[in-house]
PDB file of N, CA and C in Angstrom:
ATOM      1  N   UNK A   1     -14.580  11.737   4.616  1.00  0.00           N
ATOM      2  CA  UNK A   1     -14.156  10.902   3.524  1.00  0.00           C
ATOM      3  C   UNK A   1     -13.186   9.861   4.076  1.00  0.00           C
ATOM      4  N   UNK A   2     -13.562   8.751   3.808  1.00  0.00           N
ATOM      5  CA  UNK A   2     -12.544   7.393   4.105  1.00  0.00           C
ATOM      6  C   UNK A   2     -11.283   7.198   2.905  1.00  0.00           C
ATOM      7  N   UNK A   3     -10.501   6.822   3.157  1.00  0.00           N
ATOM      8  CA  UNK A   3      -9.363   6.354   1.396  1.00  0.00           C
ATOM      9  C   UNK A   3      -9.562   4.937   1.997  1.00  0.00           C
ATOM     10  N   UNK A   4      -9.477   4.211   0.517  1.00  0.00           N
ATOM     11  CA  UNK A   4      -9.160   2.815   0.413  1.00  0.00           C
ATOM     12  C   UNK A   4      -7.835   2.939   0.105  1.00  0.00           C
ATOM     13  N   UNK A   5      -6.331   2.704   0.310  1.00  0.00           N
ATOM     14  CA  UNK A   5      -5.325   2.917  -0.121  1.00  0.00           C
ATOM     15  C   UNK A   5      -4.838   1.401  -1.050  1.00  0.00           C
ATOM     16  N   UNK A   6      -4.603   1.640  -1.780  1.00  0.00           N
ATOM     17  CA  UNK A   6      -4.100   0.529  -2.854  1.00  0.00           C
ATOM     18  C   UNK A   6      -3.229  -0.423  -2.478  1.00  0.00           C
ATOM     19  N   UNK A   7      -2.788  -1.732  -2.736  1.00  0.00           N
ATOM     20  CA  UNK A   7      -1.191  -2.162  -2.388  1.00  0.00           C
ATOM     21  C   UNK A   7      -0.409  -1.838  -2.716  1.00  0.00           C
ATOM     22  N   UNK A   8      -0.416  -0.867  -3.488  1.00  0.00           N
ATOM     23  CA  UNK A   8       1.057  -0.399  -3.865  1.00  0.00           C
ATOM     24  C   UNK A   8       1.396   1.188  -3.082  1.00  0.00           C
ATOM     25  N   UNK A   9       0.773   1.433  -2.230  1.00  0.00           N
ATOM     26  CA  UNK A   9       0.391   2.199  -1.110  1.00  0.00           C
ATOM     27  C   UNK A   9       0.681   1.513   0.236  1.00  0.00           C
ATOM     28  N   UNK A  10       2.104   1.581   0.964  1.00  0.00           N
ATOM     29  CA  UNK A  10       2.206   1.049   2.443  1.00  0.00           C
ATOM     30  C   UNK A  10       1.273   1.191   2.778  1.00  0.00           C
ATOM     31  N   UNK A  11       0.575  -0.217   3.992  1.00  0.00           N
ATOM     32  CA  UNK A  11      -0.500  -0.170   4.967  1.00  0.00           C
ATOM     33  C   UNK A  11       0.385   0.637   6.599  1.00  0.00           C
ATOM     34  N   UNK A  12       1.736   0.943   6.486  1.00  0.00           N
ATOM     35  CA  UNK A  12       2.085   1.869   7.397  1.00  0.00           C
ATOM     36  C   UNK A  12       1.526   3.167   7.352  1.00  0.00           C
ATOM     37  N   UNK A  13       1.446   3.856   6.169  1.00  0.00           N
ATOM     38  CA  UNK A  13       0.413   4.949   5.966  1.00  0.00           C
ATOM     39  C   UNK A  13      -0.870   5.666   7.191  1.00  0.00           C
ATOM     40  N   UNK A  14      -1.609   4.185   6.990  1.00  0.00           N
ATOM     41  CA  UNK A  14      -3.001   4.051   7.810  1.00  0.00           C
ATOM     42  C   UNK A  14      -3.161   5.107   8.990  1.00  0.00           C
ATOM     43  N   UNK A  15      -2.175   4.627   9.923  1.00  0.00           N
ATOM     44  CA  UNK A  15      -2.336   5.530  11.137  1.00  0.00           C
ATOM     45  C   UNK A  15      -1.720   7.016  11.164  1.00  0.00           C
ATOM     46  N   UNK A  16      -1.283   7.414  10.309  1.00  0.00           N
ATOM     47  CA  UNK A  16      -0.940   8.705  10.109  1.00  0.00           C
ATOM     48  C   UNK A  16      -2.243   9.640   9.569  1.00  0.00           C
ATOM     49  N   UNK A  17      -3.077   8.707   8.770  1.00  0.00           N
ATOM     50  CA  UNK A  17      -4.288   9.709   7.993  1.00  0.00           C
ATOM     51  C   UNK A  17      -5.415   9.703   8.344  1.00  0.00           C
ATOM     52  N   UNK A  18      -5.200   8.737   9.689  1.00  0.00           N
ATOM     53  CA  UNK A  18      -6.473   8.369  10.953  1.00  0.00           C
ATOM     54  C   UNK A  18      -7.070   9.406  11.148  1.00  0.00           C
ATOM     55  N   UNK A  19      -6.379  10.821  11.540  1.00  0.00           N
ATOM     56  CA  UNK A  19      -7.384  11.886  11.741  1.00  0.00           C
ATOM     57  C   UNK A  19      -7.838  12.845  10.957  1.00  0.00           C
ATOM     58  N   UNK A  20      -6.747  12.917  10.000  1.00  0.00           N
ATOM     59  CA  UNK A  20      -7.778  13.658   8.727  1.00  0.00           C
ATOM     60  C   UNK A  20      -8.565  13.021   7.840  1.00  0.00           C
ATOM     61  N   UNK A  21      -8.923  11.184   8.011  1.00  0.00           N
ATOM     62  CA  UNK A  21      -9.609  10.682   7.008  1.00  0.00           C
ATOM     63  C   UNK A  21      -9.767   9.054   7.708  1.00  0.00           C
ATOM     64  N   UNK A  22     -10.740   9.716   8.943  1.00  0.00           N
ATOM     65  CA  UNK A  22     -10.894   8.559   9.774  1.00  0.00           C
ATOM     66  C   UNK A  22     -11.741   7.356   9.059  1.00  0.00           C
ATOM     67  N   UNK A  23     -11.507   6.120   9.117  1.00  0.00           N
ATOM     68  CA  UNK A  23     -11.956   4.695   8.406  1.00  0.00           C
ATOM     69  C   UNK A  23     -11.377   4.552   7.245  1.00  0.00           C
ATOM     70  N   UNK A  24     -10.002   5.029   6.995  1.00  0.00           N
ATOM     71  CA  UNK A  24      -9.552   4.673   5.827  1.00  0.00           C
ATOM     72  C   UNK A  24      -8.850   3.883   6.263  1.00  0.00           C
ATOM     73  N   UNK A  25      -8.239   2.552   5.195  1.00  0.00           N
ATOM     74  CA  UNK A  25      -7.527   1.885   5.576  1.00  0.00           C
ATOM     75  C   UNK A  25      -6.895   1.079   3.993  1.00  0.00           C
ATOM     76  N   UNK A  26      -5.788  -0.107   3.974  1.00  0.00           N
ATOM     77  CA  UNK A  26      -5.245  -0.713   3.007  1.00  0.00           C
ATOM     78  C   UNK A  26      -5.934  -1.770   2.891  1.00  0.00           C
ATOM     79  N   UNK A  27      -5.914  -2.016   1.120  1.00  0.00           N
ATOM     80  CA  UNK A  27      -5.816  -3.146   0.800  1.00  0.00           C
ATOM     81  C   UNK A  27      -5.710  -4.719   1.715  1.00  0.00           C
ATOM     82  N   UNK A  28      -3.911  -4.649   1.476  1.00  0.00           N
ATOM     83  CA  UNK A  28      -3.714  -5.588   2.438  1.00  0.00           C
ATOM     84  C   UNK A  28      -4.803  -6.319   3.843  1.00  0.00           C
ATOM     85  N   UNK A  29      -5.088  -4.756   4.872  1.00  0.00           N
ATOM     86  CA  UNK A  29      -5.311  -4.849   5.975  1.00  0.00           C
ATOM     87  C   UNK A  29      -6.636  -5.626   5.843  1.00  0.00           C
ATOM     88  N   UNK A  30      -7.245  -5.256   4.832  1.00  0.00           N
ATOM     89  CA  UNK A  30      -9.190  -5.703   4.426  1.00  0.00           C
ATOM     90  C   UNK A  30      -8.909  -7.653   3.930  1.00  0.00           C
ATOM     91  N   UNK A  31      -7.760  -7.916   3.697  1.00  0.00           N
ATOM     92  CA  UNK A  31      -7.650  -9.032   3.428  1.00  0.00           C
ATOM     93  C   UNK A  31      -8.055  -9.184   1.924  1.00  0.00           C
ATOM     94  N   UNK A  32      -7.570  -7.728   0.931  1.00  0.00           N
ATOM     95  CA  UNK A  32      -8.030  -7.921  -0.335  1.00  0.00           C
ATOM     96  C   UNK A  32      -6.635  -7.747  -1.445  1.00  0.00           C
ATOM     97  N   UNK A  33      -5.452  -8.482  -0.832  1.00  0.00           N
ATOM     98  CA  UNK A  33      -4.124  -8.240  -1.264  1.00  0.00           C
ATOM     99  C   UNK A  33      -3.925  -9.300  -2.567  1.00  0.00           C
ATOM    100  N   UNK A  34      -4.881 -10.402  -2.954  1.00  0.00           N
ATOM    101  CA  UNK A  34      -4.909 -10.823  -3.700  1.00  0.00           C
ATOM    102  C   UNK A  34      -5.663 -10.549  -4.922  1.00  0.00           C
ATOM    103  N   UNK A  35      -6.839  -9.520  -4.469  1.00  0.00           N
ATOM    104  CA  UNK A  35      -8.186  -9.488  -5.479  1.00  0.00           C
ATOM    105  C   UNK A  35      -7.527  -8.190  -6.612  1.00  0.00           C
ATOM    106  N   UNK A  36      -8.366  -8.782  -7.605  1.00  0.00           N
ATOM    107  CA  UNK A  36      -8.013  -7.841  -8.608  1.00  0.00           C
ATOM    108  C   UNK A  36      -8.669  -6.568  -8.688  1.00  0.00           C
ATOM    109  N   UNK A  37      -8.145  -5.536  -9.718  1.00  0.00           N
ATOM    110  CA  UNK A  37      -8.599  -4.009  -9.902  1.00  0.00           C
ATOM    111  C   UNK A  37     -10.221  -3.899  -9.339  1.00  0.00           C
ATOM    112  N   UNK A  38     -10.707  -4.910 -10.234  1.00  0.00           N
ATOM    113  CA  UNK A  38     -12.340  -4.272 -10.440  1.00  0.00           C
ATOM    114  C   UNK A  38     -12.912  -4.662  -8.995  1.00  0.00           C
ATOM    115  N   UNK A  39     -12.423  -5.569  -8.686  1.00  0.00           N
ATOM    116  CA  UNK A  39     -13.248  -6.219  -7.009  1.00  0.00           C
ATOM    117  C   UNK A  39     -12.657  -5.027  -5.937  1.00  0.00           C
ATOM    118  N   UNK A  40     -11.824  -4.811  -6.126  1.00  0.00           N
ATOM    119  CA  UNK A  40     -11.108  -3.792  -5.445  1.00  0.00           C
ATOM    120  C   UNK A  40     -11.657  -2.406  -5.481  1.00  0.00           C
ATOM    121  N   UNK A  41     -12.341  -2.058  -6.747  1.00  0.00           N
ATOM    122  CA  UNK A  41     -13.034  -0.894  -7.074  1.00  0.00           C
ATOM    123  C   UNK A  41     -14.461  -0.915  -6.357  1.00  0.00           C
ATOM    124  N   UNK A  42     -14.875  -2.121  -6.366  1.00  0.00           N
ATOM    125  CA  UNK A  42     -16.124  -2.380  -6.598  1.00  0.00           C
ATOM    126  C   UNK A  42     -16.679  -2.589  -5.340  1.00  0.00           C
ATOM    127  N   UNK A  43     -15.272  -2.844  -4.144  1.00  0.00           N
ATOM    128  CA  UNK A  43     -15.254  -3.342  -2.627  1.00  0.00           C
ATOM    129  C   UNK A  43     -15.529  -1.304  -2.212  1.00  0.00           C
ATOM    130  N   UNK A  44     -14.867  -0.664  -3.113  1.00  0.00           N
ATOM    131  CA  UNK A  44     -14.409   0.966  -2.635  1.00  0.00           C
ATOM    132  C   UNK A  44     -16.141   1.706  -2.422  1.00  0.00           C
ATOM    133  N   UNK A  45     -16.168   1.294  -3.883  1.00  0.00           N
ATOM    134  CA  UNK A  45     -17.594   2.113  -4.132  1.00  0.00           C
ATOM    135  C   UNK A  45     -18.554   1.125  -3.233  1.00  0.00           C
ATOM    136  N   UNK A  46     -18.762   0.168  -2.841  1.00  0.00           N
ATOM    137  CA  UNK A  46     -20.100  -0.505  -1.875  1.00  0.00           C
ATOM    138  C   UNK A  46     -19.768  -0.078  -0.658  1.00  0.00           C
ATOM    139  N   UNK A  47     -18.955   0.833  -0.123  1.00  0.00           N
ATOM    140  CA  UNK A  47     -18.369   0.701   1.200  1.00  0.00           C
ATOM    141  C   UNK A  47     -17.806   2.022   1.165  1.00  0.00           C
ATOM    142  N   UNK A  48     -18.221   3.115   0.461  1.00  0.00           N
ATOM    143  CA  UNK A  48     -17.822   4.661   0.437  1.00  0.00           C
ATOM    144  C   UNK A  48     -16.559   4.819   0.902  1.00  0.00           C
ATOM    145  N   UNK A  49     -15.330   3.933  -0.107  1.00  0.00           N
ATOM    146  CA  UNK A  49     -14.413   4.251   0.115  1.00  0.00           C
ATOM    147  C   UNK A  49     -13.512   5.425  -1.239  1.00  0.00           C
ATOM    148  N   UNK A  50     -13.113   6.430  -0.756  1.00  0.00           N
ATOM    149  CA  UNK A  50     -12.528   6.608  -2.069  1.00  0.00           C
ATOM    150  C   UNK A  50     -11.168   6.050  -2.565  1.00  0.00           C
ATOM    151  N   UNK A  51     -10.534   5.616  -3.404  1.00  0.00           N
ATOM    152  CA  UNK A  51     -10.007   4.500  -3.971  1.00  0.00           C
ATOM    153  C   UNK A  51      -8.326   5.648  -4.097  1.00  0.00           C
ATOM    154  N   UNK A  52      -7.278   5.136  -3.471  1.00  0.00           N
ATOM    155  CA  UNK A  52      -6.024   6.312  -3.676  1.00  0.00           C
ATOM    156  C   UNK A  52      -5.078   5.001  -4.419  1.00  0.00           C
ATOM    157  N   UNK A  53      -4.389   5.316  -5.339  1.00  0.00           N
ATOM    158  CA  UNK A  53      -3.847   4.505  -5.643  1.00  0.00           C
ATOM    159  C   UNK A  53      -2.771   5.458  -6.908  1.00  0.00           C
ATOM    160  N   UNK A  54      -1.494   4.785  -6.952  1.00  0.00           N
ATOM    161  CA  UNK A  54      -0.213   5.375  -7.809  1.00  0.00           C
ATOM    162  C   UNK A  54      -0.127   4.842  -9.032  1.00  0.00           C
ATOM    163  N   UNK A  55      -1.155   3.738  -9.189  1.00  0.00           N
ATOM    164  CA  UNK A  55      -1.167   3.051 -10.722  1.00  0.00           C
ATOM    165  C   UNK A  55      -1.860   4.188 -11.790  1.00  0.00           C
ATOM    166  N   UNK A  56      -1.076   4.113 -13.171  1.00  0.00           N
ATOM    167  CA  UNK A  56      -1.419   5.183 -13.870  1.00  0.00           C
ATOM    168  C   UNK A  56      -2.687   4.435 -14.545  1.00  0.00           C
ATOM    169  N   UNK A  57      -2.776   3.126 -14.855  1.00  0.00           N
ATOM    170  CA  UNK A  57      -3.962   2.323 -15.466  1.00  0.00           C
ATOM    171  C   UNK A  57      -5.388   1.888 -14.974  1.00  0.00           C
ATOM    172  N   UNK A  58      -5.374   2.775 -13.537  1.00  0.00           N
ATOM    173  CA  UNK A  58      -6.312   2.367 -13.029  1.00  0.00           C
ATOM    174  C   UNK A  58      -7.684   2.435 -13.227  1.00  0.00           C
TER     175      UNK A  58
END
């Protein structure tokens, strides 16, 4: 399983969860720090990412 980690999720994170959840990576890092919820969802699911994020509205 990969995580997509959210922006509101440090992209310092990343290399700590490298080996229990290798190809996960941030927001930010994908160059998607501007795009909104649904493109962001929608980038997760085309690209078998699962989506981690601290927003309660998501």
């Amino acid at each position: 399983m990969k995580l997509l980690l959210d922006e509101n999720l440090s992209r310092r994170i990343v290399p700590f969860i490298q080996d229990s959840y290798p190809g996960s990576t941030q927001v930010a890092l994908i160059c998607m720090e501007q795009a909104d919820d649904k493109t962001i969802r929608q980038y997760a699911i085309d690209n078998g990412y699962v989506m981690t994020t601290k927003d309660a509205d998501y």
